[in-house]
C-alpha atoms as a PDB file:
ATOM      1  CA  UNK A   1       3.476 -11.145  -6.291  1.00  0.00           C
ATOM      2  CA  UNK A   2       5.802  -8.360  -4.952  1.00  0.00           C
ATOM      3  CA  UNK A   3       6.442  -5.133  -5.929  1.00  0.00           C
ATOM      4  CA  UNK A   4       9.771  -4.292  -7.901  1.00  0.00           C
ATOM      5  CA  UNK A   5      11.940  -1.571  -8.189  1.00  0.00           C
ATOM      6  CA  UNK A   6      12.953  -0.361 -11.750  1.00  0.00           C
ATOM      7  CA  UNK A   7      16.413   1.221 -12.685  1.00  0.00           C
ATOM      8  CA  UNK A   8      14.983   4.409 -12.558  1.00  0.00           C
ATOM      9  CA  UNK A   9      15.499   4.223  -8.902  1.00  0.00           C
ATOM     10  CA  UNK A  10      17.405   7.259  -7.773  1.00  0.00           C
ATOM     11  CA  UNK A  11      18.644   5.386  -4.615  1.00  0.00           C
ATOM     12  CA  UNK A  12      17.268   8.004  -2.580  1.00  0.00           C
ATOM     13  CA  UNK A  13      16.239   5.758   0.374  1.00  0.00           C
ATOM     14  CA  UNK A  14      12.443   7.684   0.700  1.00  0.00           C
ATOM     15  CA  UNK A  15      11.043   3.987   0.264  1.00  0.00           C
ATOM     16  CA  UNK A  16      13.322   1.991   2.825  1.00  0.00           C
ATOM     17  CA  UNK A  17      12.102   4.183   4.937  1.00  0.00           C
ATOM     18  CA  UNK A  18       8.467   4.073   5.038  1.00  0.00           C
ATOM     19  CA  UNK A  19       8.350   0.583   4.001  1.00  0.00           C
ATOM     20  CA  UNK A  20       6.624  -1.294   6.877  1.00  0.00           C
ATOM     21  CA  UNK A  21       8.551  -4.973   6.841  1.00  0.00           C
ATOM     22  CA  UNK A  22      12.046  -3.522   6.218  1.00  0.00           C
ATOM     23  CA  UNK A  23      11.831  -5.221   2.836  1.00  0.00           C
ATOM     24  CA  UNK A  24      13.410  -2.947   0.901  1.00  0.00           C
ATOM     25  CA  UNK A  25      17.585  -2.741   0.931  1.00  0.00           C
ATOM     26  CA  UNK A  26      19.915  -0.737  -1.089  1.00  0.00           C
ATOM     27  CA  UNK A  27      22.901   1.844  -0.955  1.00  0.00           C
ATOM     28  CA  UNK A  28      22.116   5.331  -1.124  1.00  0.00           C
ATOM     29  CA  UNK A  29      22.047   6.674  -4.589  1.00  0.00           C
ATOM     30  CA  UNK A  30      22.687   2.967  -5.828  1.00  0.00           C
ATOM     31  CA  UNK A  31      19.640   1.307  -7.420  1.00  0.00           C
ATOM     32  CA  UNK A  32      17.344  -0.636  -4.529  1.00  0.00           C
ATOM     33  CA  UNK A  33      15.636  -3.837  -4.027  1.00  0.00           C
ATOM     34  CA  UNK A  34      12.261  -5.453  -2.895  1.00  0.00           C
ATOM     35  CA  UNK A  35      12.722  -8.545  -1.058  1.00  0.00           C
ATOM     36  CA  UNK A  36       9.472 -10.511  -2.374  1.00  0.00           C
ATOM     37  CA  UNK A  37       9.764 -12.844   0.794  1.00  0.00           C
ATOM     38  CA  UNK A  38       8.714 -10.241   3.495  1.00  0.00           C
ATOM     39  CA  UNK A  39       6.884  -7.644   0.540  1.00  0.00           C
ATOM     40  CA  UNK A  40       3.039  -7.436   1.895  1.00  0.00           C
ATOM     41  CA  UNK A  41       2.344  -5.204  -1.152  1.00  0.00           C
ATOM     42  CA  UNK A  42       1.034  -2.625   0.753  1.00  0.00           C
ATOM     43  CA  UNK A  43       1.814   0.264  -1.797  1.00  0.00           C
ATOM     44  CA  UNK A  44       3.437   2.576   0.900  1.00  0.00           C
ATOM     45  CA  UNK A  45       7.371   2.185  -0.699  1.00  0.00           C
ATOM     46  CA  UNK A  46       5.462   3.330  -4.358  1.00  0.00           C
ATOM     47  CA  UNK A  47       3.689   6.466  -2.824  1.00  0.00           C
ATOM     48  CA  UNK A  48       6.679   8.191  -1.469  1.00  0.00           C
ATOM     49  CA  UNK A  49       9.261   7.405  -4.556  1.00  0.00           C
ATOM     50  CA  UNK A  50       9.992  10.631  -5.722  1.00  0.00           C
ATOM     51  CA  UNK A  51      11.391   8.734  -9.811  1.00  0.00           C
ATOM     52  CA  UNK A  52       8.304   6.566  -9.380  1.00  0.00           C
ATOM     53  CA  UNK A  53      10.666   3.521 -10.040  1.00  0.00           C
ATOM     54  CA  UNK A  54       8.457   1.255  -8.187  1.00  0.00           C
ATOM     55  CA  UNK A  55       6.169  -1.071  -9.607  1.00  0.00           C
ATOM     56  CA  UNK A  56       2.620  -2.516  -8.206  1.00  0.00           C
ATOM     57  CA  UNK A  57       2.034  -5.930  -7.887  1.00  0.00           C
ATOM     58  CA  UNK A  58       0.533  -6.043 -11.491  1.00  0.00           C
ATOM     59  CA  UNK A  59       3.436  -4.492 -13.007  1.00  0.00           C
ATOM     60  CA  UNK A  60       1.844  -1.098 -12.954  1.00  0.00           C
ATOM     61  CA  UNK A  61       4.001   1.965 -12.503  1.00  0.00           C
ATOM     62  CA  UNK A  62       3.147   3.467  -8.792  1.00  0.00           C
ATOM     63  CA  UNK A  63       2.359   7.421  -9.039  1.00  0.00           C
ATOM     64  CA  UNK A  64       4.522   9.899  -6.362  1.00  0.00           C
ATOM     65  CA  UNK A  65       1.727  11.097  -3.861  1.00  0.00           C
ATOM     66  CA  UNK A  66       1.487  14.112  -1.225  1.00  0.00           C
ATOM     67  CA  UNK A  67       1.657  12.953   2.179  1.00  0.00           C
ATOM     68  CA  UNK A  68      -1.556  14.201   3.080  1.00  0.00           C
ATOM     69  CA  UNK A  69      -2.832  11.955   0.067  1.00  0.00           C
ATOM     70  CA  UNK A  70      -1.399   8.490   1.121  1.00  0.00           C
ATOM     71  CA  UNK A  71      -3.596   5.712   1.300  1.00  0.00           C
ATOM     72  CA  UNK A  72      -5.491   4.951   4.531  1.00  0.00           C
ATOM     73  CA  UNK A  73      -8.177   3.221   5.880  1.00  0.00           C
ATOM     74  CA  UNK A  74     -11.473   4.440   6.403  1.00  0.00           C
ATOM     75  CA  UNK A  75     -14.334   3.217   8.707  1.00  0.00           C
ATOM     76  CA  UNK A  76     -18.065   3.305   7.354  1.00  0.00           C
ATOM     77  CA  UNK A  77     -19.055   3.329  11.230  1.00  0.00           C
ATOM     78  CA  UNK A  78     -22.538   1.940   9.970  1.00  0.00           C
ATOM     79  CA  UNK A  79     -21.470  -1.005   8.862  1.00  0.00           C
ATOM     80  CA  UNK A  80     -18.858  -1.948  11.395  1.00  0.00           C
ATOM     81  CA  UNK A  81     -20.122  -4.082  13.994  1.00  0.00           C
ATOM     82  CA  UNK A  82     -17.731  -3.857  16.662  1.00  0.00           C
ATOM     83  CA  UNK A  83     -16.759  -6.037  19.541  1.00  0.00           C
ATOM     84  CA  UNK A  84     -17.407  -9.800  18.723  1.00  0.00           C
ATOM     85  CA  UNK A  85     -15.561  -9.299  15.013  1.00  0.00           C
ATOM     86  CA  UNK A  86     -12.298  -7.489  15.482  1.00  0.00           C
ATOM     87  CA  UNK A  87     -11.188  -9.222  12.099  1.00  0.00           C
ATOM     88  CA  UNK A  88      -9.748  -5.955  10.542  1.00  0.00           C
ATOM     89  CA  UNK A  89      -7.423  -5.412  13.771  1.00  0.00           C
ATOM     90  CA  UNK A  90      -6.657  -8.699  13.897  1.00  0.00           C
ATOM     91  CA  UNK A  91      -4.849  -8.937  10.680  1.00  0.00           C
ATOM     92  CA  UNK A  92      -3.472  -5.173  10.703  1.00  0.00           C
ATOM     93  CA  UNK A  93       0.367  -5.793  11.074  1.00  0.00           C
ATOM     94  CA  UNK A  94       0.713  -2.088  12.352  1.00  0.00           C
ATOM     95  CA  UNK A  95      -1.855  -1.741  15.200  1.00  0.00           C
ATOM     96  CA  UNK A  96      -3.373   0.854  13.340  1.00  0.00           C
ATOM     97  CA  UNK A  97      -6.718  -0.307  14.328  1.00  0.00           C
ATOM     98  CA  UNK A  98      -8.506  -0.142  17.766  1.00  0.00           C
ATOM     99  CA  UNK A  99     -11.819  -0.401  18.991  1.00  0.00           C
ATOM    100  CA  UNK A 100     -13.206   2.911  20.126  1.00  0.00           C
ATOM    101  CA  UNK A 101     -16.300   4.425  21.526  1.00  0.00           C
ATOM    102  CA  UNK A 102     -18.046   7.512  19.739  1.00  0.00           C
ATOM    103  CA  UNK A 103     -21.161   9.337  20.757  1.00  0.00           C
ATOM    104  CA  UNK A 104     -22.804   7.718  17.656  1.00  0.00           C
ATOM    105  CA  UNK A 105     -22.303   3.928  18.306  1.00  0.00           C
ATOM    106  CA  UNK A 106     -23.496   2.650  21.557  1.00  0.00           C
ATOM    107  CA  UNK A 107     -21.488  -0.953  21.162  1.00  0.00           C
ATOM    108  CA  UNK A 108     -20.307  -1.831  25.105  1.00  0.00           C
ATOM    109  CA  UNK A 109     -16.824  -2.310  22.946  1.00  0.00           C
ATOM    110  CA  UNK A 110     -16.769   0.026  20.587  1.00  0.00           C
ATOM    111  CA  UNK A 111     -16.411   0.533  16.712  1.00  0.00           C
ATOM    112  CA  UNK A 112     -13.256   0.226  14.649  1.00  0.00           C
ATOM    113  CA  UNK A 113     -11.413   3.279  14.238  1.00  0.00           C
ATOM    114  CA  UNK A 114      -7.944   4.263  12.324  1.00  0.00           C
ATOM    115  CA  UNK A 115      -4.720   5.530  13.402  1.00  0.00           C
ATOM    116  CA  UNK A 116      -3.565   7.112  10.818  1.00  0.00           C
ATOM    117  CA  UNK A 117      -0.105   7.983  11.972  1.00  0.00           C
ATOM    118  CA  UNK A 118       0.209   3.841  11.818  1.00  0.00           C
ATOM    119  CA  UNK A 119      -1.720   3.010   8.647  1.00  0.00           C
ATOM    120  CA  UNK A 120      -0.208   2.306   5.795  1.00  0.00           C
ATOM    121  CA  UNK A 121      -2.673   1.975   3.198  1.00  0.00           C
ATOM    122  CA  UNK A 122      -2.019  -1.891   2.710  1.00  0.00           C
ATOM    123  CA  UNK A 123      -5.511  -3.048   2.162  1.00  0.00           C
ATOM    124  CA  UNK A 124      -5.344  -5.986   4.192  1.00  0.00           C
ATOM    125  CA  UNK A 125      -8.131  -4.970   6.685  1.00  0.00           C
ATOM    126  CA  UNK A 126     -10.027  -3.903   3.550  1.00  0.00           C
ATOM    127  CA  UNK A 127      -9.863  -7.432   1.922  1.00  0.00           C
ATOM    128  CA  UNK A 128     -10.774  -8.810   5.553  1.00  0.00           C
ATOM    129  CA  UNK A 129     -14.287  -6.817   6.035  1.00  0.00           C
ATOM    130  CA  UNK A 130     -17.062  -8.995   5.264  1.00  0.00           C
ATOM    131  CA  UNK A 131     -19.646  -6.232   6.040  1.00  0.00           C
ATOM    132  CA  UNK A 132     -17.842  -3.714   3.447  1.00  0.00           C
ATOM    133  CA  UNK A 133     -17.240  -1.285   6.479  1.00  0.00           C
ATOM    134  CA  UNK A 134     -13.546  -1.114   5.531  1.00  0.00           C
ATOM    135  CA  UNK A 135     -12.283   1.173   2.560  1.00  0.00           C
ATOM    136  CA  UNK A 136      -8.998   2.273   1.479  1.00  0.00           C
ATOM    137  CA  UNK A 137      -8.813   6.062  -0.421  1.00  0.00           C
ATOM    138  CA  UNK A 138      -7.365   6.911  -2.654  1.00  0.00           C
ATOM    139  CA  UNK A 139      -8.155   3.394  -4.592  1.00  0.00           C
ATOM    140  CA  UNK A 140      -5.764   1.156  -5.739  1.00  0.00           C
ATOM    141  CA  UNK A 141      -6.464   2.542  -9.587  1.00  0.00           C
ATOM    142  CA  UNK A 142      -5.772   5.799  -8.731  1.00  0.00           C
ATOM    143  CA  UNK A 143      -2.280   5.074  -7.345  1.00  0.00           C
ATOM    144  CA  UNK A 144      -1.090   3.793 -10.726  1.00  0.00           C
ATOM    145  CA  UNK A 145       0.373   6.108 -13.480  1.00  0.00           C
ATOM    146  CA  UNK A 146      -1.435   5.946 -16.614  1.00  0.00           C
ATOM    147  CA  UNK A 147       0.562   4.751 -19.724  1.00  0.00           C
ATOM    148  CA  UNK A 148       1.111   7.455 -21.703  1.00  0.00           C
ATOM    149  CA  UNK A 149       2.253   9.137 -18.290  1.00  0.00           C
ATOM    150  CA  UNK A 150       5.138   7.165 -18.881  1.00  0.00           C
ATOM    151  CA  UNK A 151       8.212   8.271 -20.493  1.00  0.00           C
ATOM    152  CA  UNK A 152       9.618   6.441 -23.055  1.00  0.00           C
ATOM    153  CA  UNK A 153      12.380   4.734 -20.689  1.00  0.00           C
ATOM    154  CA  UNK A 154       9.431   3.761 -18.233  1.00  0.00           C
ATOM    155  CA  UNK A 155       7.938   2.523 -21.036  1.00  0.00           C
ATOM    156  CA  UNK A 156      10.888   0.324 -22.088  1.00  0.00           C
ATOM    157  CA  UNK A 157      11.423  -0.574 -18.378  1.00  0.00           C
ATOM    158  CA  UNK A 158       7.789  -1.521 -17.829  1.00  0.00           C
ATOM    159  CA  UNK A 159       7.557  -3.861 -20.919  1.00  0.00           C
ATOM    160  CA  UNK A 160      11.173  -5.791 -19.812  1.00  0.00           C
ATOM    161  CA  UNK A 161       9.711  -6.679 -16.196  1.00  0.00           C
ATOM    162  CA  UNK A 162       5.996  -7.527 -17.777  1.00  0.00           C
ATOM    163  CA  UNK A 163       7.870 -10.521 -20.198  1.00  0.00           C
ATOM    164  CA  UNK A 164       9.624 -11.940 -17.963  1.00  0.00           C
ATOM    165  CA  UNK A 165       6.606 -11.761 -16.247  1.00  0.00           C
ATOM    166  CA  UNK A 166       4.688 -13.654 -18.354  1.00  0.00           C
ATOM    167  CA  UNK A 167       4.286 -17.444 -17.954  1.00  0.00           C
ATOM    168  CA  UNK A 168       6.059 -19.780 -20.571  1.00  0.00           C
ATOM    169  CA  UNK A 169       3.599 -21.739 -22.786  1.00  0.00           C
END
């Protein structure tokens, strides 16, 4: 699943340009498109709509956020161990992960630490951990407008993308 853009897009371009896989086209102030082929559904394009026109991957409606409140990783440097797994910067399509060395961890490689400045949010690293030393904040809930958020329109707009949504019987 992708996300989608409603028609509530203003066309203001804020999500073509933080989207990481240049998946997103469109005219300015002319309604824009998610190109499901190269969408990684990394939620950055629904955090920086300023209509929230974009919808999750589960049809939900994506809520505006401060910059300083964008998703990112973050390390639970207990858990993380090290050199010899790498599989979070492996699979990080921005190089926003690099082993590091801290006073606290005494690995001859180092611990997994963020770049915030590169990460996105897009919970790939996250679904990769198998020692639950990856997290993404805020979570994915939390990113979502509540229904009755919604205005009407939304509303309308919401339940037209969820039926044709829906698989035929």
């Amino acid at each position: 699943m992708a996300y989608k853009i409603i028609e509530t897009c203003i066309g203001c371009t804020a999500c073509t340009k933080r989207c990481p896989t240049n998946a997103i086209t469109g005219e300015r102030n002319q309604l824009h498109v998610i190109d499901p082929t190269l969408c990684i559904d990394c939620g950055a394009c629904g955090v920086v709509c300023p209509p929230e026109a974009i919808l999750d991957a589960y049809d939900y409606v994506c809520k505006g956020l401060k910059k300083n409140d964008w998703p990112h990783s973050v390390i639970i440097e207990d858990k993380c161990i090290g050199s010899g797994c790498e599989l979070c910067i492996n699979i990080c399509p921005f190089d926003a992960l690099s082993l590091q060395h801290n006073e606290r961890i005494d690995d001859f490689f180092g611990v997994s630490t963020v770049d915030l400045k590169k990460c996105t949010g897009c919970r790939l690293c996250e679904d990769m951990c198998g020692w639950d030393a990856i997290h993404i904040f805020p979570l994915q809930g939390e990113m979502r407008k509540d229904w009755e958020e919604l205005t009407g329109e939304e509303q309308e707009l919401v339940r037209k993308v969820r039926s044709i949504n829906e698989p035929v019987a």
